[in-house]
Protein backbone atom coordinates (compact mmCIF):
# COMPACT_ATOMS: atom_id res chain seq x y z
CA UNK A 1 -26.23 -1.92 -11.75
CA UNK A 2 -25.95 1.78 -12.10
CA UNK A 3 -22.72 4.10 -12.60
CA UNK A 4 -22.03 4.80 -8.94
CA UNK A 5 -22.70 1.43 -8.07
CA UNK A 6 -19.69 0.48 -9.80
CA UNK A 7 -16.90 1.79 -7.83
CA UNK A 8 -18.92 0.92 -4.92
CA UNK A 9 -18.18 -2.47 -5.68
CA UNK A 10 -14.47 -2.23 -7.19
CA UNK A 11 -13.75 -0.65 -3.01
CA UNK A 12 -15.64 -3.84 -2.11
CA UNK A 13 -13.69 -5.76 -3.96
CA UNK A 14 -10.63 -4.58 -4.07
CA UNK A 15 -10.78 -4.86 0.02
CA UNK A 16 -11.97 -8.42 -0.31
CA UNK A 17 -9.06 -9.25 -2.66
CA UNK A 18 -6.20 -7.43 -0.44
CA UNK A 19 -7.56 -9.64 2.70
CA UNK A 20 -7.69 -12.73 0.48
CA UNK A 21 -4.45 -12.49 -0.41
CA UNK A 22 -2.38 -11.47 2.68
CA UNK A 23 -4.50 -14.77 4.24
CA UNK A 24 -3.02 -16.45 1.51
CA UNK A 25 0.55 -15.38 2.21
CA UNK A 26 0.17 -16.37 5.79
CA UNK A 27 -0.64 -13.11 7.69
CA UNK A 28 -2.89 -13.73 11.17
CA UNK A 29 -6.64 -13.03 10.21
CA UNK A 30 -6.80 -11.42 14.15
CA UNK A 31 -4.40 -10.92 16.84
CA UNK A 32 -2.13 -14.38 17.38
CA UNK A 33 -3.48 -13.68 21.25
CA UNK A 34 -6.80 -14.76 20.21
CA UNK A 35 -8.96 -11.72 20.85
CA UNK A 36 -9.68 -8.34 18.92
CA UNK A 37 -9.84 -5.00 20.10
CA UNK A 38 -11.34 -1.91 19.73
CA UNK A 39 -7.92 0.08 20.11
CA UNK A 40 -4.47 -1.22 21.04
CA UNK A 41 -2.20 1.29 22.20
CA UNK A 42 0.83 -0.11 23.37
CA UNK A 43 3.80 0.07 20.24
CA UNK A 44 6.18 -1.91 21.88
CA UNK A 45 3.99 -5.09 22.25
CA UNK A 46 3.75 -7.80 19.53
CA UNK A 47 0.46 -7.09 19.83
CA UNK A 48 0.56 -3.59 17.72
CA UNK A 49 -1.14 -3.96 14.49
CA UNK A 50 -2.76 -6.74 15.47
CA UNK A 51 -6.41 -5.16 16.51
CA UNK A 52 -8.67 -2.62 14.68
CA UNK A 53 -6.94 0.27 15.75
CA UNK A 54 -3.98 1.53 17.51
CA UNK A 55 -1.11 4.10 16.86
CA UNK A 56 -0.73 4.11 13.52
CA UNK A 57 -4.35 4.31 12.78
CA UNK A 58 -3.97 8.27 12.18
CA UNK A 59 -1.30 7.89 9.85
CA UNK A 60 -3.87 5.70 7.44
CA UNK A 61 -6.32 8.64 7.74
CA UNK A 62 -3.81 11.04 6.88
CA UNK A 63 -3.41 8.73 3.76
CA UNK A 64 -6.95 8.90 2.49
CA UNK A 65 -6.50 13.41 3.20
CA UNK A 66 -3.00 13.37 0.44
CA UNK A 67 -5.11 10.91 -1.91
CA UNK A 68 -7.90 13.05 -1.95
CA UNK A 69 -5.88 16.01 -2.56
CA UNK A 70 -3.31 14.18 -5.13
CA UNK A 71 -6.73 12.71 -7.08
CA UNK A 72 -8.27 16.28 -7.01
CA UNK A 73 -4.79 17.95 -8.94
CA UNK A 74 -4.57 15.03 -11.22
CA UNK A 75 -8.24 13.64 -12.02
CA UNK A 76 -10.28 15.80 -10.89
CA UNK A 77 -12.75 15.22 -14.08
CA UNK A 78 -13.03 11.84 -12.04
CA UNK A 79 -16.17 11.25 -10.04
CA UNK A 80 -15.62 11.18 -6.31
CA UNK A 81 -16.37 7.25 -6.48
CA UNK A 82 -13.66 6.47 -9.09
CA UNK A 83 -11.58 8.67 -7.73
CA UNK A 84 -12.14 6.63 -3.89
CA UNK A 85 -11.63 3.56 -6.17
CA UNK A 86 -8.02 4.92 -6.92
CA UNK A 87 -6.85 5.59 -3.71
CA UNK A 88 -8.47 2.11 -2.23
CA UNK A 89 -6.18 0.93 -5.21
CA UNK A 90 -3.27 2.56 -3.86
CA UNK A 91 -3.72 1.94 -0.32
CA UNK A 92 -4.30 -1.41 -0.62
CA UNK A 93 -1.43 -1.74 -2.46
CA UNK A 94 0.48 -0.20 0.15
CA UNK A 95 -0.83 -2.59 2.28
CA UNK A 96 0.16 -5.52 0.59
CA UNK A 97 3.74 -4.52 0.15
CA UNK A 98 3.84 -3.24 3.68
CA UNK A 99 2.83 -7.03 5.03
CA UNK A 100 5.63 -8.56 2.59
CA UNK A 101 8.27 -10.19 4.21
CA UNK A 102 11.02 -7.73 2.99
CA UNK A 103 9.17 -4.80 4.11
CA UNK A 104 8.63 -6.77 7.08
CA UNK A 105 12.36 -7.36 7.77
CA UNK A 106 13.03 -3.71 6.58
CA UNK A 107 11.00 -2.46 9.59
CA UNK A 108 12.67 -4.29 12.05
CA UNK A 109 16.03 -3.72 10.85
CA UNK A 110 15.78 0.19 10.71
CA UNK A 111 13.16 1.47 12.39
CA UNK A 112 11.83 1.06 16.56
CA UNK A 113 9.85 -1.72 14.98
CA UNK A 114 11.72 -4.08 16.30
CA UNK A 115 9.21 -6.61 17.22
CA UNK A 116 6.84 -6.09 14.10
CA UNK A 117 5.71 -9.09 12.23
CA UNK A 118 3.22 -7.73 9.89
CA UNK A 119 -0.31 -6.75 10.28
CA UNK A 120 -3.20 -8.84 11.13
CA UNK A 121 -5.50 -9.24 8.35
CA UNK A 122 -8.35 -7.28 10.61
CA UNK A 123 -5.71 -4.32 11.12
CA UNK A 124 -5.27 -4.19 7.40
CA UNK A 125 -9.06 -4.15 6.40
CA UNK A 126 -9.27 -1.20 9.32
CA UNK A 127 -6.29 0.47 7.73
CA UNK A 128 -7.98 0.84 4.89
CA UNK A 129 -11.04 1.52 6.33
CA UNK A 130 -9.50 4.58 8.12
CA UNK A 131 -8.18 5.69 4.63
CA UNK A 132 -11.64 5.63 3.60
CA UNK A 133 -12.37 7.88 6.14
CA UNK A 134 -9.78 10.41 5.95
CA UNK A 135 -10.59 10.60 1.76
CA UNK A 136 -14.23 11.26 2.74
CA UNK A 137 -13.17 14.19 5.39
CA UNK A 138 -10.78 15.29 2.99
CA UNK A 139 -13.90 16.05 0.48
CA UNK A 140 -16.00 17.46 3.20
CA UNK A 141 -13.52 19.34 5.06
CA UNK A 142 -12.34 22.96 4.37
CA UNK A 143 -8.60 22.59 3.47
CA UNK A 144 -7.02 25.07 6.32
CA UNK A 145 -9.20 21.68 8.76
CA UNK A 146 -7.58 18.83 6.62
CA UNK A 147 -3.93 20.43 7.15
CA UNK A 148 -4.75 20.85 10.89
CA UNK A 149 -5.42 17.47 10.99
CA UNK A 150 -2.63 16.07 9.55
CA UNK A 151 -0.50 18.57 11.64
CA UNK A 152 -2.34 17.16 14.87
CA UNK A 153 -2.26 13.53 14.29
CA UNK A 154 1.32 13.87 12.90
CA UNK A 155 2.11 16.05 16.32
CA UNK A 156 0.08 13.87 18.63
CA UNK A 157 1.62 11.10 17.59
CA UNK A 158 5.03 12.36 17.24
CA UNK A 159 4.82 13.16 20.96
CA UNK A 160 2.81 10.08 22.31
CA UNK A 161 5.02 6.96 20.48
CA UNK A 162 8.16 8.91 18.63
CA UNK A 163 6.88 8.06 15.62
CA UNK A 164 4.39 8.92 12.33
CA UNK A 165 3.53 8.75 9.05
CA UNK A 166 6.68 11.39 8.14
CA UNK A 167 9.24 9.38 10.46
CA UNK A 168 7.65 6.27 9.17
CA UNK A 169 8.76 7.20 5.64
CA UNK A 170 12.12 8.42 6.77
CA UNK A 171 13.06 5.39 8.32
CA UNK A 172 12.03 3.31 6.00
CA UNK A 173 13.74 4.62 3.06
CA UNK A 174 16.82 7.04 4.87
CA UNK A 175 17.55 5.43 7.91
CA UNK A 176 18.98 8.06 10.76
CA UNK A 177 20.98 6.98 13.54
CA UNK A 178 20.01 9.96 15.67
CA UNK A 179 15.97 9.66 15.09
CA UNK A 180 16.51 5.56 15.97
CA UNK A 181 18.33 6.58 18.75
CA UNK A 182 15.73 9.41 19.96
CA UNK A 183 12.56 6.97 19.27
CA UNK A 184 14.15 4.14 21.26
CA UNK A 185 14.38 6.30 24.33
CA UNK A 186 10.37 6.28 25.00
């Protein structure tokens, strides 16, 4: 095995591991409806989350554009593998926390969530996937592009569902009557 090998195989892995254990914890391995699909774009169906893609899809690519530039300030000296390693870490952290049942409940008290019940396991492993993604444009990508993209995916989907990665975190952690109020009126 050589040197870049290795964090090959810790992404592998630590993807492997995340889906292992949300199976393990009882999350859906696909969509409870029985089939999986390229993109699901309806937010206010039990069925969001549930297939590769959908909504929130840009907000996991937007993740994998602030790890890349986070890892760059603070470990730069890091190859770009270890460095992907790292934020697969950290994502699939996320994830796992995210498909807990008090983050769970969190969501559907305070935000338009209402009818979330966790991701499938398939809409985690894409998550992550699209992480992947946005740290790989992120290294490839001029930075004036990467900021554009975050400002269009954060616009597009500010406009299209009322919500995003930015209203996601506000929500979650500093409810706001008003933005609950605004985003249930779709």
């Amino acid at each position: 095995m050589t040197g870049r090998q290795t964090p090959a195989l810790f992404v592998a892995g630590t993807i492997l591991l995340t889906a292992a254990w949300l199976l393990w914890i009882g999350r859906e391995p696909i969509c409870p409806c029985g089939h999986v699909s390229l993109w699901h774009g309806d937010v206010a169906s039990a069925e969001n989350s549930q297939h590769l893609t959908d909504c929130y899809t840009p907000s996991h690519i937007i993740h994998g554009f602030l790890f890349y530039a986070g890892l760059w300030l603070v470990a730069r000296r890091l190859s770009f593998g270890w460095r992907l390693s790292i934020a697969t870490a950290i994502e699939c952290l996320w994830e796992i926390i995210e498909n807990s049942d008090a983050v769970i409940e969190r969501y559907r008290t305070v935000t338009i969530s209402l009818d979330y019940y966790g991701d499938s396991v398939i809409n985690t492993v894409s998550d992550v996937f699209a992480m992947l993604l946005g740290f790989w444009l992120a290294a490839r990508l001029p930075v004036w592009a990467t900021v554009a993209l975050i400002v269009l995916f954060e616009g597009a989907t500010i406009w299209i569902i009322r919500d995003g990665l930015a209203l996601n975190i506000l929500m979650l952690l500093w409810p706001l009557d008003w933005v609950a109020a605004w985003q249930a009126a779709r």
